[in-house]
Structure formats: C-alpha cells, structure tokens
C-alpha atoms as a PDB file:
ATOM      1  CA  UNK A   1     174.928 216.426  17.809  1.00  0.00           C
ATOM      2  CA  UNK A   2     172.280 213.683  18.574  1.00  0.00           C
ATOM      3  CA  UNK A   3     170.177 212.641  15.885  1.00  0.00           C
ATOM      4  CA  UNK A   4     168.804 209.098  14.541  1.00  0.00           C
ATOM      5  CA  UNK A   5     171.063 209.504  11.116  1.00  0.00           C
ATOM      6  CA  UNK A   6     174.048 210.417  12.990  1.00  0.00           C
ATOM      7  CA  UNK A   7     174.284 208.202  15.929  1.00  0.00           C
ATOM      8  CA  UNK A   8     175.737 205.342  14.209  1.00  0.00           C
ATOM      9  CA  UNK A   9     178.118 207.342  12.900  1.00  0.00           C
ATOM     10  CA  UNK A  10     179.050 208.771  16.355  1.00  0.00           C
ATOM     11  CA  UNK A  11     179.266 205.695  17.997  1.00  0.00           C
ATOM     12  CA  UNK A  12     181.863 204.324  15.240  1.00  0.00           C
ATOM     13  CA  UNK A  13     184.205 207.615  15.181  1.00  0.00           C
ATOM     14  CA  UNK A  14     184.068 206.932  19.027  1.00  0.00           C
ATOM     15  CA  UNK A  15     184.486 202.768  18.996  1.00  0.00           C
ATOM     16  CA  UNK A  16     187.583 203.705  16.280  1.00  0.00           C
ATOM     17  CA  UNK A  17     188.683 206.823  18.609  1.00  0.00           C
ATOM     18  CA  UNK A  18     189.346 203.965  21.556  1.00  0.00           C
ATOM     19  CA  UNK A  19     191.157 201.479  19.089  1.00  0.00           C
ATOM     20  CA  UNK A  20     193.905 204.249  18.020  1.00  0.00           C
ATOM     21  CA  UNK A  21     194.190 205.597  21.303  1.00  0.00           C
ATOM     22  CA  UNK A  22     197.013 203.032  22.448  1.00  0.00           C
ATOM     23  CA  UNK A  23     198.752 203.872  19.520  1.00  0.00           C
ATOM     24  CA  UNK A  24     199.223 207.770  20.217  1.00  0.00           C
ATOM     25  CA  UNK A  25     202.486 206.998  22.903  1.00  0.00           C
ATOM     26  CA  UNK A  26     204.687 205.911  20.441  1.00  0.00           C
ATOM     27  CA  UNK A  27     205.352 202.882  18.581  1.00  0.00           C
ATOM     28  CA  UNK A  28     207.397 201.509  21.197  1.00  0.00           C
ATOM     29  CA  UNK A  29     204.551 200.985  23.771  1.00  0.00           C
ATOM     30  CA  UNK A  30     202.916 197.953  22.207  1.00  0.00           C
ATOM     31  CA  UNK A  31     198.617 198.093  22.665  1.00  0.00           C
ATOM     32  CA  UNK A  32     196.890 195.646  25.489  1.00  0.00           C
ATOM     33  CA  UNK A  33     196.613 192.117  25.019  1.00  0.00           C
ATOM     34  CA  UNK A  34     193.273 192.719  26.884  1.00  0.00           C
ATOM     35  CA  UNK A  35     190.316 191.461  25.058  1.00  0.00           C
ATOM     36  CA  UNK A  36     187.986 194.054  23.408  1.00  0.00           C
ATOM     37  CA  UNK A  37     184.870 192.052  25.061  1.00  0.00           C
ATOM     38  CA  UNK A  38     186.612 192.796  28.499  1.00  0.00           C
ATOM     39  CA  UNK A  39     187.176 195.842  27.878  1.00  0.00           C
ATOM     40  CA  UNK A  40     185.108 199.023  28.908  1.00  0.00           C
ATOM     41  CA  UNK A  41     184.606 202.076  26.795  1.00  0.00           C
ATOM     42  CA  UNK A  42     185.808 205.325  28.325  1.00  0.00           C
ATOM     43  CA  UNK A  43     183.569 207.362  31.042  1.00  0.00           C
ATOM     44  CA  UNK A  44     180.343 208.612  28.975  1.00  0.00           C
ATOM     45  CA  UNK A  45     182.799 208.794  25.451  1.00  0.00           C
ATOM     46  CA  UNK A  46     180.171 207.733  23.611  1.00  0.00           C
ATOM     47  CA  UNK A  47     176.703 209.465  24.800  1.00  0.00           C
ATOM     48  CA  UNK A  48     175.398 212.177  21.848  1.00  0.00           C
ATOM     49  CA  UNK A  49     176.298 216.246  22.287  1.00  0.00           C
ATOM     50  CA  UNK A  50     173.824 218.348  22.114  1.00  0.00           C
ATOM     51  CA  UNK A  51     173.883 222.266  20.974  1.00  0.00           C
ATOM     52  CA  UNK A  52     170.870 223.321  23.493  1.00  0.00           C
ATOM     53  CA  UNK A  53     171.096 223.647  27.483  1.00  0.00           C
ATOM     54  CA  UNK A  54     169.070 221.271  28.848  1.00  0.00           C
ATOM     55  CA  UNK A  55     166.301 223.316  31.439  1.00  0.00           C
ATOM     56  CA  UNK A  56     164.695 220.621  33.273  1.00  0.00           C
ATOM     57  CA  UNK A  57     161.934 220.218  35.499  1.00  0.00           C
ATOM     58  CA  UNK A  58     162.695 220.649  39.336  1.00  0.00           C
ATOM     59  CA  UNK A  59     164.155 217.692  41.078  1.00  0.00           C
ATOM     60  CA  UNK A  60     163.844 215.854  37.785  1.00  0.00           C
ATOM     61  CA  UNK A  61     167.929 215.105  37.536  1.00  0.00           C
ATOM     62  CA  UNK A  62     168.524 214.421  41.229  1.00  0.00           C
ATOM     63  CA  UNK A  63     165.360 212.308  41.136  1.00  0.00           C
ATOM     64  CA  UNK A  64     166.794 210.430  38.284  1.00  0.00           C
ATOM     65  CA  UNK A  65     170.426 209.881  39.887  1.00  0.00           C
ATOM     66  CA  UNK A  66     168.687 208.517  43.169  1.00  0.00           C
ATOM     67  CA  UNK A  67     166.977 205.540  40.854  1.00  0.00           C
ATOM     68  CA  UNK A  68     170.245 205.044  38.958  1.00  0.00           C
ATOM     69  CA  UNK A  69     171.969 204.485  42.557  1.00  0.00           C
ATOM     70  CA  UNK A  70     169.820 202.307  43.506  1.00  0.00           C
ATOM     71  CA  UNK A  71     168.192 200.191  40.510  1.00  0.00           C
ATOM     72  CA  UNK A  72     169.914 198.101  37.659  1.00  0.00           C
ATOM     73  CA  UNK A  73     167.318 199.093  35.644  1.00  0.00           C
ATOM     74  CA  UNK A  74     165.266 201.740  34.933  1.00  0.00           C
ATOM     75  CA  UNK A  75     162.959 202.948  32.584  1.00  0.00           C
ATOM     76  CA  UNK A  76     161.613 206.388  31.535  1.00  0.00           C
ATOM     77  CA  UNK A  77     158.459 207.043  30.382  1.00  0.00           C
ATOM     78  CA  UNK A  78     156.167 209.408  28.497  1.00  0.00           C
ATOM     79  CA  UNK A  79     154.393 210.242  25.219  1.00  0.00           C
ATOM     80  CA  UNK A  80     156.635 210.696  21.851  1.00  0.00           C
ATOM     81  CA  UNK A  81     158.754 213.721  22.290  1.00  0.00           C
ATOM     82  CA  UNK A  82     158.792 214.647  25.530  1.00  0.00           C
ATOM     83  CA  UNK A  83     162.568 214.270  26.195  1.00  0.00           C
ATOM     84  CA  UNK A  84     163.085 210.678  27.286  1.00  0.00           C
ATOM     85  CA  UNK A  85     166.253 210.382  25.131  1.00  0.00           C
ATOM     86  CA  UNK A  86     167.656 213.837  26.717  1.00  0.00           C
ATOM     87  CA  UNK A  87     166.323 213.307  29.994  1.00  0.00           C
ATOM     88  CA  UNK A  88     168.472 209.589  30.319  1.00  0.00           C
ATOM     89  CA  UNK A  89     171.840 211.602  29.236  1.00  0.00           C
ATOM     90  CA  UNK A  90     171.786 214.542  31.431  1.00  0.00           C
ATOM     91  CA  UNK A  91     170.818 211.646  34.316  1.00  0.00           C
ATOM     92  CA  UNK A  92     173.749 209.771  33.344  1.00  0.00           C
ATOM     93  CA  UNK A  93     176.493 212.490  33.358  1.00  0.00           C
ATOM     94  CA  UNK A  94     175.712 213.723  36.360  1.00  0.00           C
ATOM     95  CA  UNK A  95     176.273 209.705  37.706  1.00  0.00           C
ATOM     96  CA  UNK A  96     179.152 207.713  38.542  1.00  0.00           C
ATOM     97  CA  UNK A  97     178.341 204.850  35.659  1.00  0.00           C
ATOM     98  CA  UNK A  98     180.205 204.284  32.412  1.00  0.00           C
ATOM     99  CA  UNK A  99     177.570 204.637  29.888  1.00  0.00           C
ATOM    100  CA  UNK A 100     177.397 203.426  26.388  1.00  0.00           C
ATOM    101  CA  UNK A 101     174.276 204.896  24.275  1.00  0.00           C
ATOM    102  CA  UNK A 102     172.672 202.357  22.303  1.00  0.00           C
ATOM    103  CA  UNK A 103     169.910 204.020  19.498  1.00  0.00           C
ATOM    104  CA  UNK A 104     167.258 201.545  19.047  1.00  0.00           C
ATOM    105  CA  UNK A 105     164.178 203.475  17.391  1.00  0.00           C
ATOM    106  CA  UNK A 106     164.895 201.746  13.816  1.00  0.00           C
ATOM    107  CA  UNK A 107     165.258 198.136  15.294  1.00  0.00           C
ATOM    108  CA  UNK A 108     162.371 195.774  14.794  1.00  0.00           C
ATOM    109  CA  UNK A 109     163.757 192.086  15.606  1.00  0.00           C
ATOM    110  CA  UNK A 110     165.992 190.600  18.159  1.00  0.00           C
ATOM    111  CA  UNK A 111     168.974 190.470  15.932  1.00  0.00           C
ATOM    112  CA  UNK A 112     168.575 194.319  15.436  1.00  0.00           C
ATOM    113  CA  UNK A 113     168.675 194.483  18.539  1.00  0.00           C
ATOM    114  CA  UNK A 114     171.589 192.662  19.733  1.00  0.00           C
ATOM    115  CA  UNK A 115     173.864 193.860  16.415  1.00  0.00           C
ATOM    116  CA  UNK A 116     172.985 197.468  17.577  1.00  0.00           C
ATOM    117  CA  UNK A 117     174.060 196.601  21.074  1.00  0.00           C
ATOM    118  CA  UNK A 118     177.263 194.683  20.195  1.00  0.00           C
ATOM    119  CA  UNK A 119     178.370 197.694  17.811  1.00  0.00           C
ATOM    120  CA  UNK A 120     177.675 200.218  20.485  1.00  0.00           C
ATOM    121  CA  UNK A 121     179.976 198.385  22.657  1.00  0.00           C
ATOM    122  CA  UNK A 122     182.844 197.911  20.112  1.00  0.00           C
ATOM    123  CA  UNK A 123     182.694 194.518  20.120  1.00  0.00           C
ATOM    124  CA  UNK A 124     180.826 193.841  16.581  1.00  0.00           C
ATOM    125  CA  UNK A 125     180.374 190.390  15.316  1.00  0.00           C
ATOM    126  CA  UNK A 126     183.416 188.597  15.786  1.00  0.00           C
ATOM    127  CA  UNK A 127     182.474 184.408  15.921  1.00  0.00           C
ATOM    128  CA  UNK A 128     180.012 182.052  14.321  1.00  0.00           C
ATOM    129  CA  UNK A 129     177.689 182.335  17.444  1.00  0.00           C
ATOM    130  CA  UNK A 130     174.435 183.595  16.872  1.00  0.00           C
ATOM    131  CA  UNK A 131     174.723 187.658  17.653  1.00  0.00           C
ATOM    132  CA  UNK A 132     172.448 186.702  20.938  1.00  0.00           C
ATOM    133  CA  UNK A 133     175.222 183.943  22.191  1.00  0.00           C
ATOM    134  CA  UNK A 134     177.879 187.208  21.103  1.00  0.00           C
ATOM    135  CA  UNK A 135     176.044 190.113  22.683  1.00  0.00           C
ATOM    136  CA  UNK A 136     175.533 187.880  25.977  1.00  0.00           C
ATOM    137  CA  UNK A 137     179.096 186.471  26.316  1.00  0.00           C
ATOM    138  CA  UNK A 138     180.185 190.302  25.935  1.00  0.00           C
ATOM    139  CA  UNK A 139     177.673 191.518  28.620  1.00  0.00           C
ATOM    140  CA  UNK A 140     179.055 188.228  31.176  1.00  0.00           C
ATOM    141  CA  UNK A 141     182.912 190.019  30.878  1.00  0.00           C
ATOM    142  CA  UNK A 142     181.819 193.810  30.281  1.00  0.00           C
ATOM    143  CA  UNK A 143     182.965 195.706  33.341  1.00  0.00           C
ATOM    144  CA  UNK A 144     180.814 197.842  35.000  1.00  0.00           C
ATOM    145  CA  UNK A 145     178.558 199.869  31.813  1.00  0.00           C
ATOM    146  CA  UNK A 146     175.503 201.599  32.362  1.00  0.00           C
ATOM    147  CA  UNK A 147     173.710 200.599  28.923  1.00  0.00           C
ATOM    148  CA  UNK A 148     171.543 203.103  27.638  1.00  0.00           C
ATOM    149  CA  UNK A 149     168.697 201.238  25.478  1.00  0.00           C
ATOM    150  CA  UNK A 150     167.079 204.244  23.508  1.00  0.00           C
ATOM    151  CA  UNK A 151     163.873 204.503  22.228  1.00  0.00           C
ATOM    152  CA  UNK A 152     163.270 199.997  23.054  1.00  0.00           C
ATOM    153  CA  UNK A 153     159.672 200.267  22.277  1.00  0.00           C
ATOM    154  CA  UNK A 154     159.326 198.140  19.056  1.00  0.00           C
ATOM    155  CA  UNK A 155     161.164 195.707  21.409  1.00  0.00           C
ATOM    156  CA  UNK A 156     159.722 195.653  24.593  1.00  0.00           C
ATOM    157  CA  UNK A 157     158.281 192.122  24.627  1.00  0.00           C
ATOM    158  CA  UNK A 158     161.455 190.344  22.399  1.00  0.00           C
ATOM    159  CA  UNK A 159     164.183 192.122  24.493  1.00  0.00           C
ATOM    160  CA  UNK A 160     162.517 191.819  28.396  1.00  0.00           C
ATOM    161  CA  UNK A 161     163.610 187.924  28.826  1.00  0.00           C
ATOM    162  CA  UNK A 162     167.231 188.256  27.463  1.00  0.00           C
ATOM    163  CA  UNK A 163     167.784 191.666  29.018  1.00  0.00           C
ATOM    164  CA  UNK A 164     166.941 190.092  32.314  1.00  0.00           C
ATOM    165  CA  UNK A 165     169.026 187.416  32.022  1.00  0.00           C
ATOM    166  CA  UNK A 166     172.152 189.815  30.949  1.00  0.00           C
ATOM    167  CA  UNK A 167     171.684 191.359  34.627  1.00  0.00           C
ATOM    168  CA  UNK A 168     171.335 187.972  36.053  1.00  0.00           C
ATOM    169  CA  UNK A 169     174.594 187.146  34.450  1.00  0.00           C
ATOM    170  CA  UNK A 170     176.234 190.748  35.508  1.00  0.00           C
ATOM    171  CA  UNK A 171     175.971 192.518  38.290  1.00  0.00           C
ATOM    172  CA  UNK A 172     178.030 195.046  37.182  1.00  0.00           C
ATOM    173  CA  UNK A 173     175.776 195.518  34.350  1.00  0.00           C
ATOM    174  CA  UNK A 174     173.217 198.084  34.920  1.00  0.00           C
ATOM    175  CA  UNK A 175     170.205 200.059  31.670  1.00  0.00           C
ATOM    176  CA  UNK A 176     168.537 202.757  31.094  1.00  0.00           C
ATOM    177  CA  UNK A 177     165.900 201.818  28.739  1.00  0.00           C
ATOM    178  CA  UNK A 178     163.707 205.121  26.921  1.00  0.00           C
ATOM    179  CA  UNK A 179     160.210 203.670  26.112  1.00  0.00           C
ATOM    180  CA  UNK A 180     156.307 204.585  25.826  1.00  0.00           C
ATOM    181  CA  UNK A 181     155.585 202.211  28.521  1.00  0.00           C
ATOM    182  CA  UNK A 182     157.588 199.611  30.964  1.00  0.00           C
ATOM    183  CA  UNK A 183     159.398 197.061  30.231  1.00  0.00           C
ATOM    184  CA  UNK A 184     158.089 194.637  33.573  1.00  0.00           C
ATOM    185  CA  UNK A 185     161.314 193.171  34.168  1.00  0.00           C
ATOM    186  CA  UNK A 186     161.791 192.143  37.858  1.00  0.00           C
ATOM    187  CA  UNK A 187     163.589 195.023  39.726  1.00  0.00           C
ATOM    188  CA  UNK A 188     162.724 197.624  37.279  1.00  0.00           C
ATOM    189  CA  UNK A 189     162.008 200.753  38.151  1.00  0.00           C
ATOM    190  CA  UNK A 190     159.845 203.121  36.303  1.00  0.00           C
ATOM    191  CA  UNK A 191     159.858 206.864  35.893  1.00  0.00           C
ATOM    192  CA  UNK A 192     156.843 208.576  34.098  1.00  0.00           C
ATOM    193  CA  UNK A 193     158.292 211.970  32.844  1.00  0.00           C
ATOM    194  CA  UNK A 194     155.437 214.168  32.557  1.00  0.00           C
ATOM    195  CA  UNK A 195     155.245 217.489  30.748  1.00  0.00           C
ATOM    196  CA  UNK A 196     156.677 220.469  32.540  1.00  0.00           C
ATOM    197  CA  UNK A 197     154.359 222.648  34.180  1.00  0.00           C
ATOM    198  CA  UNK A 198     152.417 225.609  31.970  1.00  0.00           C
ATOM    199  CA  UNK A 199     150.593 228.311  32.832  1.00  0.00           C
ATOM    200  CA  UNK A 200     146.353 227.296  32.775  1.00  0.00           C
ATOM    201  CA  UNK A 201     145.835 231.205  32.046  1.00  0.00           C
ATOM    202  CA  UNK A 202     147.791 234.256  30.669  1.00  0.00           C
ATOM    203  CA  UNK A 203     150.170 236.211  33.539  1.00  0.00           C
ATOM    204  CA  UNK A 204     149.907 239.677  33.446  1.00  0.00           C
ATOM    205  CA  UNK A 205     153.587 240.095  33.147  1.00  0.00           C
ATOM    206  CA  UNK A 206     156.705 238.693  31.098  1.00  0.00           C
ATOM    207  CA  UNK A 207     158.635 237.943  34.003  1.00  0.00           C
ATOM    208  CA  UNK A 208     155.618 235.684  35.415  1.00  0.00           C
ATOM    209  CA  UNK A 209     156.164 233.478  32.120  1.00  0.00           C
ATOM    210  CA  UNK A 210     159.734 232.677  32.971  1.00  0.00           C
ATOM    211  CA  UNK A 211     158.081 231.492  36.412  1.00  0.00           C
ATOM    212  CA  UNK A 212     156.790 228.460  34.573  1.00  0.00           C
ATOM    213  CA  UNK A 213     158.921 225.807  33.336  1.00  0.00           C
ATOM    214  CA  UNK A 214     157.264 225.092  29.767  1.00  0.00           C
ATOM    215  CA  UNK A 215     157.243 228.603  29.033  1.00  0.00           C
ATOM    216  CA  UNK A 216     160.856 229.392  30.513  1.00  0.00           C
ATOM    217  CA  UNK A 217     162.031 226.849  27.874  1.00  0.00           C
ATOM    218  CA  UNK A 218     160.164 228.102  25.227  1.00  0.00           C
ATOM    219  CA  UNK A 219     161.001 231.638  25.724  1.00  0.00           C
ATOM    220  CA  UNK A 220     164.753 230.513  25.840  1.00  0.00           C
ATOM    221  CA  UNK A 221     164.563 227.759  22.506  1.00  0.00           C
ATOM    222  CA  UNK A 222     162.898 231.350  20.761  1.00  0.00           C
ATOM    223  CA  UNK A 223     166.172 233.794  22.052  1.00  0.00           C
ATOM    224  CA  UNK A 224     168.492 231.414  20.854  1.00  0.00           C
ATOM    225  CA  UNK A 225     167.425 231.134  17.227  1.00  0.00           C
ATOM    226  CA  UNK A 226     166.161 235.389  17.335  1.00  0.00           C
ATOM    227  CA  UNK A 227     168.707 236.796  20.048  1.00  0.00           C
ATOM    228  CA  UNK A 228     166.339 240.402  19.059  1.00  0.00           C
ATOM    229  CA  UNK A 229     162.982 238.538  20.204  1.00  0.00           C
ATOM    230  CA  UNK A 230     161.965 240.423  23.228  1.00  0.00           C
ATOM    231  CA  UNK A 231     158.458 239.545  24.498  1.00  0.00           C
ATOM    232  CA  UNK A 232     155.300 242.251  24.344  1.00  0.00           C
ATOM    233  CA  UNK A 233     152.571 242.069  26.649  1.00  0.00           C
ATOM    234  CA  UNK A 234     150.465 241.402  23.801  1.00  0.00           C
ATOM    235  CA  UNK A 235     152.340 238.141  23.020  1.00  0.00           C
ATOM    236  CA  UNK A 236     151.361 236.869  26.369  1.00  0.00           C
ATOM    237  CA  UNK A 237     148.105 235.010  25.573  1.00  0.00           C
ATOM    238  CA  UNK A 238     149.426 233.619  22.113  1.00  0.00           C
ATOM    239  CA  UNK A 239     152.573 231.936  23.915  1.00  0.00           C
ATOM    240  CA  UNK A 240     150.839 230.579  26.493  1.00  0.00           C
ATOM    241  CA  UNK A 241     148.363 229.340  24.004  1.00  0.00           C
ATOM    242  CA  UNK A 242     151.153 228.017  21.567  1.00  0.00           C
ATOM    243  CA  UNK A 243     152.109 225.836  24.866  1.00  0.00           C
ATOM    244  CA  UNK A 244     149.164 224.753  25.841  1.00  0.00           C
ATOM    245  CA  UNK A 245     148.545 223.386  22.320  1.00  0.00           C
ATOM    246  CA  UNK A 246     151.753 221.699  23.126  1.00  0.00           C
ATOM    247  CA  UNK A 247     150.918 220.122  26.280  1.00  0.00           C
ATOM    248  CA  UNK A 248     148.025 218.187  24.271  1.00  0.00           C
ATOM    249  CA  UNK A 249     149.560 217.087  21.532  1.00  0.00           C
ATOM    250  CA  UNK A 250     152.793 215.521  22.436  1.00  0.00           C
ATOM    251  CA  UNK A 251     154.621 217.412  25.393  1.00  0.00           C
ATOM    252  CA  UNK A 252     157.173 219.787  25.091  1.00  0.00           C
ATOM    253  CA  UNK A 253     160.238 218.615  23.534  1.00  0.00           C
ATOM    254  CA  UNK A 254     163.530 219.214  26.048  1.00  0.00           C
END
C-alpha cells in the first residue's frame, strides 16, 4: 500500500524479490552473468498497491496513455493532493512501458536524488564514481524503463539538465515526473490535472450526485469505510458543500 514511509521498503522487498528469483529453479541452473545495470526490472513489479479503486475523471487515463505513446517525458500537474502520484500509476499500467517508481518528496539535493533513483533501479552504489557518473552510466545500458519521478518538486531546477541529458543518452529511456509545476525540459509534455467536476448547487436527488465525478467519489470513499451510510435528501446540501470546500482548498484527493 503506497505511502512515503513504506515505499522504500517496497521498492527493496521488490529489488531483493528479482535477485532470488533465479535461484527458485533449482540449484543446478546457475543465475545470469548479465549485469544488474543492464538489466530491467520486471513489467510494473515495483509501482505501489493501493486498497481504493481508482474513479477517474473522463478521458483522463486514455488521455494520459496517448502522451505516454508519444512523449519521453511527461509531467503532471496540479495543486498538493489532487492525485498526481495515483493518476501517473493507473496511466502506466494501462501502458506498454516497464516502469520503475521512484519516491522523491523527501529529497532535497542532487545526490538524493540520484541515490533514490539508483536504489529504485536495483543498481545501488556499486563504484567510486560520484552517484551522478553511477546513476547515468546505469540509465546509458537500462533497457527500455519508463521512470516514474514522484513528487520532483524540491528538484525541479537541480534535476532538469541531467534528466535531459539521461534521454539524450537513451532513447529507450522514457519519465513520468509528478510536480506542482513543469519541469521545461525540451520535448516535455505537460498535463495540468484539474479537480474533478462538482456540483455549483445542491441536486434535488441522490442519484443526481453520483452524476458528478467529485461527489461519485466521495459518496463511494464514505460506503467503503460505513457500508450502512445511505444518503438522505437532507444530506444533499452538506455533501455538496463538504466538496465544494474541497475544491478550494486543495482538490479532491483520488
């Protein structure tokens, strides 16, 4: 289950998950030679599980899949909260890229940065190169990974020159990058995810609220934690107003 603790964790059960696996035949098949910077993590092994269904907006994942087909980079968009980080990994299963989730919010400095990125790929720090010579060596051999740089923004002016010259280096090296605003790296493309649409005045009915995408969500986030809830006509005004408080402060989380 995704959360900024546990995602280190995750990413090492996984990195350790991919080390033993050659081991599981038998001891008579002896593991590949192949070098772990060469290597490429298995299909989407290591993005976070979530418990909820994700209920996006319309047109939102094909949208996203479109941009991943067609740009090496991209970058979402949008205030604190609004479901960057969930929107990126429900874009990137429904893809044909090999993705690799790389948490980011707690990184401050380049070598943050490329020590997060090296341990996300398995590689670690494994020579007296500087971790930037490391990460970029790895990225030149990597085959084809979709990296997905979440929550970059502490990094967004440190990390555009060397990220851009990792795709120069790669073409089979593509990123997502979550992040309160763009990144300006030639070729990248930008999504702005925007809060999903609410209701500007009360319905009249229950069944009108599940018309609306903020208040379908909110409605089905309520069910799941009180199965009983069941919504009264008199509840109308005070959900919609509960979302439209919402909408102003931060967006509503996916």
């Amino acid at each position: 289950v995704y959360d900024e603790w546990a995602s280190e964790f995750q990413i090492r059960f996984h990195v350790l998950e991919e080390q033993l696996a050659p081991y599981q035949s038998g001891p008579e098949e002896r593991p590949s030679e192949a070098s772990p910077a060469a290597s490429s993590p298995r299909r989407n092994a290591r993005l976070p599980s979530f418990l909820t269904e994700y209920v996006p907006s319309p047109d939102t994942l094909s949208q996203l899949s479109e941009l991943l087909d067609s740009h090496r980079f991209l970058t979402i968009t949008g205030a604190a909260g609004i479901g960057k980080t969930r929107l990126s990994i429900e874009a990137t299963k429904l893809s044909k890229h090999n993705a690799v989730f790389v948490p980011l919010a707690d990184c401050t400095a380049l070598h943050e940065f490329y020590d997060a990125v090296l341990k996300a790929l398995g590689t670690g720090t494994q020579s007296a190169n500087s971790l930037e010579d490391q990460l970029l060596d790895t990225l030149q051999v990597i085959e084809p990974t979709l990296l997905i740089l979440d929550n970059i923004d502490h990094l967004v002016e440190q990390a555009s020159d060397f990220l851009s010259a990792a795709l120069t280096a790669n073409p089979h090296v593509s990123c997502i990058a979550t992040s309160r605003r763009a990144l300006e790296i030639p070729g990248e493309a930008v999504y702005r995810l925007e809060t999903l649409p609410n209701p500007a005045s009360a319905p009249t009915s229950s069944s009108e609220l599940l018309e609306y995408p903020a208040t379908a969500l909110f409605l089905k986030r309520l069910t799941q934690s009180r199965p009983d809830f069941r919504v009264r006509e008199a509840d109308i005004p005070l959900v919609v107003e509960i979302l439209s408080l919402i909408h102003i402060s931060q967006g509503i989380v996916r």
